[in-house]
N, C-alpha and C. Protein backbone atom coordinates (compact mmCIF):
# COMPACT_ATOMS: atom_id res chain seq x y z
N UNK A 1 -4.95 -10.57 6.64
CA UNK A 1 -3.73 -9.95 6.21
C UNK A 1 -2.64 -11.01 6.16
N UNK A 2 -1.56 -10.63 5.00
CA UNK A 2 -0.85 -11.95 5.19
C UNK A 2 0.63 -11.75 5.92
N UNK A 3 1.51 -12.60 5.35
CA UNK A 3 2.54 -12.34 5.82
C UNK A 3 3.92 -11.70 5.53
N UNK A 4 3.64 -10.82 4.24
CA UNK A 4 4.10 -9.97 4.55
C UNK A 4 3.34 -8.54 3.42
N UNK A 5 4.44 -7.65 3.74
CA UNK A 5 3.41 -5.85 3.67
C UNK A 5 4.88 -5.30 2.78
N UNK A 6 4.22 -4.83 1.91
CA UNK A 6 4.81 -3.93 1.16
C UNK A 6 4.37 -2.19 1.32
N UNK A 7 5.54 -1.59 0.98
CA UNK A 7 4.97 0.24 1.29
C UNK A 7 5.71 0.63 0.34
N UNK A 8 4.82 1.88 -0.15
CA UNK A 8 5.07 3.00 -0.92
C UNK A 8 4.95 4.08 -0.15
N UNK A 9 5.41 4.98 -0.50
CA UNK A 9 5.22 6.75 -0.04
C UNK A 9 5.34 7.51 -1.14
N UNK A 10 4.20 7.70 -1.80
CA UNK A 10 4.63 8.69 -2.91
C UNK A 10 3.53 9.99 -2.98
N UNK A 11 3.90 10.89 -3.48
CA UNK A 11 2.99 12.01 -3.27
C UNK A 11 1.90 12.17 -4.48
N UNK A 12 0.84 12.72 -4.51
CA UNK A 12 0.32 13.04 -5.51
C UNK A 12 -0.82 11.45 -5.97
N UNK A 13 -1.99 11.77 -6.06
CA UNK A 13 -3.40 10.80 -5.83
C UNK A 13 -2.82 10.10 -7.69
N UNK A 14 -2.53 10.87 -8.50
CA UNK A 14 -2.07 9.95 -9.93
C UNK A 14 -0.90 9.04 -9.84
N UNK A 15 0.21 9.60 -8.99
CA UNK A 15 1.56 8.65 -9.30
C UNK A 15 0.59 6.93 -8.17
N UNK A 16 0.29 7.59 -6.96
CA UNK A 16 -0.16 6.59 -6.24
C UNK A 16 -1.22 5.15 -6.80
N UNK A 17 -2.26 6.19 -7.26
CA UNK A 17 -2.91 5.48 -7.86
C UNK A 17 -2.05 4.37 -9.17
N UNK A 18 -1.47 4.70 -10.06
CA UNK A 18 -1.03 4.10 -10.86
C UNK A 18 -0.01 3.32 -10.40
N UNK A 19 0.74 3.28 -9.42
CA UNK A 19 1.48 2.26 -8.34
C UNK A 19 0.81 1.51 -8.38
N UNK A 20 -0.40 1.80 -7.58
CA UNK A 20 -0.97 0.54 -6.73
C UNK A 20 -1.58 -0.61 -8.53
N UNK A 21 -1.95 0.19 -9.35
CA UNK A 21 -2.54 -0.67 -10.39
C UNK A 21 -1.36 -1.50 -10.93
N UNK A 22 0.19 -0.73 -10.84
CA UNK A 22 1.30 -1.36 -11.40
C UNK A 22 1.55 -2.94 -10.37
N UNK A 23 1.26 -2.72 -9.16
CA UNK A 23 1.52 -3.77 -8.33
C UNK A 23 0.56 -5.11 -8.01
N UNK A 24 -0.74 -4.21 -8.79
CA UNK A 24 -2.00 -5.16 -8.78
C UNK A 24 -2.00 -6.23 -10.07
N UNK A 25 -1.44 -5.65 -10.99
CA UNK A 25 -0.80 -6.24 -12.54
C UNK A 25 0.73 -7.22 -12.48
N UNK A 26 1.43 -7.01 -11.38
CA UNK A 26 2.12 -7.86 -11.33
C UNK A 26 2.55 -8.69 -10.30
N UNK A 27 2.00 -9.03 -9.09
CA UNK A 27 1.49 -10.11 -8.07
C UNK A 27 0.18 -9.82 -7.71
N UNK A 28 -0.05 -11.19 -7.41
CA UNK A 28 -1.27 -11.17 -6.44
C UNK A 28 -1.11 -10.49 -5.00
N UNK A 29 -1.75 -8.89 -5.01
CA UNK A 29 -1.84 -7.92 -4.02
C UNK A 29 -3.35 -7.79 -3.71
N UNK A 30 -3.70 -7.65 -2.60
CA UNK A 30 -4.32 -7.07 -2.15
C UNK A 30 -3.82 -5.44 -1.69
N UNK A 31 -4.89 -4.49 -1.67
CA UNK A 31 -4.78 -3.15 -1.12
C UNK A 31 -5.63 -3.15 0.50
N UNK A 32 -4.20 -3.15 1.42
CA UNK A 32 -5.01 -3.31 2.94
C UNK A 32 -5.65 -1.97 3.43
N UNK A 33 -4.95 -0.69 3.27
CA UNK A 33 -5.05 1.03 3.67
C UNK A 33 -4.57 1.96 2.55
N UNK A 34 -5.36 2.67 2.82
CA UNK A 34 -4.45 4.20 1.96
C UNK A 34 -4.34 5.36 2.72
N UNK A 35 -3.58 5.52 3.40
CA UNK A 35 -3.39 6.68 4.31
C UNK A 35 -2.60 8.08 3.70
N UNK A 36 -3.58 9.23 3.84
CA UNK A 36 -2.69 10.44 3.46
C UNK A 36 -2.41 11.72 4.44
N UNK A 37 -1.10 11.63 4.08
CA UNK A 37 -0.13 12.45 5.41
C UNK A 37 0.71 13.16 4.79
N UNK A 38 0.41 14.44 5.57
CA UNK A 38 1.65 15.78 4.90
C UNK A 38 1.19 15.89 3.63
N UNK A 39 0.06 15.69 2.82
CA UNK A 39 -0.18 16.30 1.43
C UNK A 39 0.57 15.17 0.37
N UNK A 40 0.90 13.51 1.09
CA UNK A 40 1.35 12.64 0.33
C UNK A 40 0.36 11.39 0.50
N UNK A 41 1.01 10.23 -0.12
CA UNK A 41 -0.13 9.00 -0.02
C UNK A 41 0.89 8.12 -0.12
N UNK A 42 0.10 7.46 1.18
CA UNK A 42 1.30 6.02 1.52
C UNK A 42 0.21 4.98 1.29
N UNK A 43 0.64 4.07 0.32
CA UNK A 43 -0.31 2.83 0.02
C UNK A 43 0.15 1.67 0.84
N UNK A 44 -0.43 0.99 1.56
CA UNK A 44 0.43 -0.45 2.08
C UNK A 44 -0.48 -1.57 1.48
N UNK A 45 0.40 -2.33 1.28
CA UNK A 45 -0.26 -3.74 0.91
C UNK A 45 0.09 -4.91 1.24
N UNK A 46 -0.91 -5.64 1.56
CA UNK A 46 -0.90 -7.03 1.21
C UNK A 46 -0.63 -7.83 0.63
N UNK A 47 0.82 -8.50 0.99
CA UNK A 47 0.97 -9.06 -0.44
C UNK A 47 1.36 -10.49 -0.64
N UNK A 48 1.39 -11.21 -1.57
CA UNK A 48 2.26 -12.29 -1.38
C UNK A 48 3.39 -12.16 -1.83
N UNK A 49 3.71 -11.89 -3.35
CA UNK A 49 5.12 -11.19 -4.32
C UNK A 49 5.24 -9.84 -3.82
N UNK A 50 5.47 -9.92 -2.80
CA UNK A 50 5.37 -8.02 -2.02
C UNK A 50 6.62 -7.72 -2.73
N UNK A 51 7.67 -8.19 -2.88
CA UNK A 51 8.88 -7.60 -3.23
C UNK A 51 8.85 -7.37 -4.89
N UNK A 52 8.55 -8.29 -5.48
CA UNK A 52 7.92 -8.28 -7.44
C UNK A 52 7.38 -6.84 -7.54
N UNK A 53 6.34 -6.66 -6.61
CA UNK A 53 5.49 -5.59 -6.72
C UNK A 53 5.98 -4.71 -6.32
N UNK A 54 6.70 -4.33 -5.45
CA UNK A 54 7.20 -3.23 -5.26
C UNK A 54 7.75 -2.58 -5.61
N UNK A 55 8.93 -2.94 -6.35
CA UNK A 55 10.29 -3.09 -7.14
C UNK A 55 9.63 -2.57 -8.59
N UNK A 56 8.69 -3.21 -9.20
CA UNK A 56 7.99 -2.97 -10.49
C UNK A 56 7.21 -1.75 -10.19
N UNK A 57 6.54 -0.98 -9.21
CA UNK A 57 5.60 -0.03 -8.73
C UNK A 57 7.14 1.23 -8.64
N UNK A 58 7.62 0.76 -8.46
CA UNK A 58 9.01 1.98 -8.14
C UNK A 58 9.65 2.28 -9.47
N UNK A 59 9.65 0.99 -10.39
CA UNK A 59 10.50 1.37 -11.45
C UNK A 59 10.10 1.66 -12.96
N UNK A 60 8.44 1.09 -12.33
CA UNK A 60 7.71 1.86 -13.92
C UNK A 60 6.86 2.75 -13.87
N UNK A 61 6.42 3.42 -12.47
CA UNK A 61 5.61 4.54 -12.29
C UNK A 61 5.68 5.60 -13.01
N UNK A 62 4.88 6.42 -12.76
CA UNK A 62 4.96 8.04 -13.26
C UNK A 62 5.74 8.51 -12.31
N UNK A 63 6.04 8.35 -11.29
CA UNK A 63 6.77 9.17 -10.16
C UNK A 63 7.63 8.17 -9.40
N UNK A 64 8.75 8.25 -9.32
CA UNK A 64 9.11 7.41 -8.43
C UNK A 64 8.63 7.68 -6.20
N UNK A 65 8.94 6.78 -5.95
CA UNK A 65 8.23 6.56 -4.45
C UNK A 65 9.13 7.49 -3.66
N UNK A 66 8.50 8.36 -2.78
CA UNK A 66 9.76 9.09 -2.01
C UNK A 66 10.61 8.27 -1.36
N UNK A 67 10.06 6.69 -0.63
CA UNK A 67 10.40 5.62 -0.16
C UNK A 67 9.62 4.33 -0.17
N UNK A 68 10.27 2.96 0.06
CA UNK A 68 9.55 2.07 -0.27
C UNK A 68 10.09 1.00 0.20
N UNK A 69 9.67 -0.06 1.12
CA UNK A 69 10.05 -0.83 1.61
C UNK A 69 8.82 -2.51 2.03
N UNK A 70 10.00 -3.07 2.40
CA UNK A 70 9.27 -4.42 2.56
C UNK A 70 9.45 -5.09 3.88
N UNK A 71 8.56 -5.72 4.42
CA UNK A 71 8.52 -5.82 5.74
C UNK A 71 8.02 -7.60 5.38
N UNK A 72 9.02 -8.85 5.82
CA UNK A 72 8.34 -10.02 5.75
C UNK A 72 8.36 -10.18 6.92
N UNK A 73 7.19 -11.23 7.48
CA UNK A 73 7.02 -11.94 8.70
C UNK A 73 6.83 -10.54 9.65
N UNK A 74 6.21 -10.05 9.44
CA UNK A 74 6.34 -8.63 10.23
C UNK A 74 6.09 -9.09 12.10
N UNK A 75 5.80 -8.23 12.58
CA UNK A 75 6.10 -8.58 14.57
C UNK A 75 4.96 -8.19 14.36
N UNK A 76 4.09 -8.39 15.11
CA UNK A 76 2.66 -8.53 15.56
C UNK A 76 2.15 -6.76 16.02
N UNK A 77 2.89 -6.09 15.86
CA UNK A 77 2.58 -4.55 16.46
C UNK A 77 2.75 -3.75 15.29
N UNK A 78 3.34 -4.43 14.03
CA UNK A 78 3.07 -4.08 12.73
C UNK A 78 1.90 -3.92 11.96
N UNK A 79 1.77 -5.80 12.06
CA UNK A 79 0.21 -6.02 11.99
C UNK A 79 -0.60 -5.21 12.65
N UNK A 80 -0.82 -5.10 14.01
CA UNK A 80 -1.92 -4.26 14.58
C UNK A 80 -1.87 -2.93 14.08
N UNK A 81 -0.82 -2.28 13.50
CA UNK A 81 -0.95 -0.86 13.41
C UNK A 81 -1.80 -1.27 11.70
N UNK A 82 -0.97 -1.89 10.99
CA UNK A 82 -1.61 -1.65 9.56
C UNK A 82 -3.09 -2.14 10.02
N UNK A 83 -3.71 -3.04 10.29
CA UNK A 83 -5.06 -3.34 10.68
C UNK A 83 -6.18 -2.24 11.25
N UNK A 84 -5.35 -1.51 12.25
CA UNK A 84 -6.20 0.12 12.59
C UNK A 84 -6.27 0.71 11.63
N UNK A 85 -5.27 0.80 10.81
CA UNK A 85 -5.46 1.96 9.75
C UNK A 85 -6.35 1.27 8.41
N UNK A 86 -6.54 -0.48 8.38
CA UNK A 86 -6.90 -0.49 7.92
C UNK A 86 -8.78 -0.78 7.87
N UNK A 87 -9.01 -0.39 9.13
CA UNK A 87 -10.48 -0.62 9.98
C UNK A 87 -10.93 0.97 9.30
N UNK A 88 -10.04 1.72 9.36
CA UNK A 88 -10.30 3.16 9.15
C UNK A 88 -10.74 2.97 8.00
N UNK A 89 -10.14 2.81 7.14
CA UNK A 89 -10.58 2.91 5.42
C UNK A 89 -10.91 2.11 5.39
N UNK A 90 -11.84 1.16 5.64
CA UNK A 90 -12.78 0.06 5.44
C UNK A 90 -14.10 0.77 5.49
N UNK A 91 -13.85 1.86 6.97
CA UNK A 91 -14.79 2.14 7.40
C UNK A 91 -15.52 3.74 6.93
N UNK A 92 -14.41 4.05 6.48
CA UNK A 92 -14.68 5.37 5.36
C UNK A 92 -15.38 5.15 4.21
N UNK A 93 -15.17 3.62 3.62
CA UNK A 93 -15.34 3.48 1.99
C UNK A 93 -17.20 2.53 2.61
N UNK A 94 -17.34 2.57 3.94
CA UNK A 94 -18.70 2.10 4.07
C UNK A 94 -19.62 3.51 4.28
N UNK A 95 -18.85 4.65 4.54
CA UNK A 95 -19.51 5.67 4.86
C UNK A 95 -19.87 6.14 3.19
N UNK A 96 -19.13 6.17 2.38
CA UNK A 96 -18.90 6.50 1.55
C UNK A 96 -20.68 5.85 0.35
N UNK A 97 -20.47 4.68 0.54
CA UNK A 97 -21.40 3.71 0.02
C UNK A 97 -23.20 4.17 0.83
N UNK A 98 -22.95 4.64 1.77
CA UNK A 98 -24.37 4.61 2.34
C UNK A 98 -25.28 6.18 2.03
């Protein structure tokens, strides 16, 4: 994971999805988790242009983000949380495959 994390919160599996492709099209992103809560989908990523991408994912979507923020150099309890969540969906998309 690098150093720093970009977030979306947007509701609905189409606006999300097409975020994350808007942000994958304009920096080099990785997708670390996809966590869904309350009937919404929060994408976090990996990023290097975390801010390019974000900014472009907010302003050419189908939906705009309920919220969206950027976290550089994050504190180490950041990292660990996105890393659990992202062990989870690592570990879903292996369940998924078998």
């Amino acid at each position: 994971m690098g150093n720093a994390y970009g977030f979306i919160e947007i509701q609905g599996v189409v606006p999300a999805m097409t975020a994350l492709d808007i942000m994958c099209k304009t920096a080099d992103v990785e997708l670390a988790t996809w966590e869904r809560k309350l009937g919404g989908r929060l994408v976090t990523l990996d990023v290097s242009a975390v801010t390019q991408a974000v900014e472009t994912a907010a302003k050419n979507g189908i939906k705009k983000p309920a919220v969206q923020g950027v976290i550089a150099n994050p504190h180490p309890e950041i990292v660990r949380l996105v890393r659990k969540s992202a062990s989870r969906f690592k570990d879903a998309k292996a369940l998924e495959n078998m």
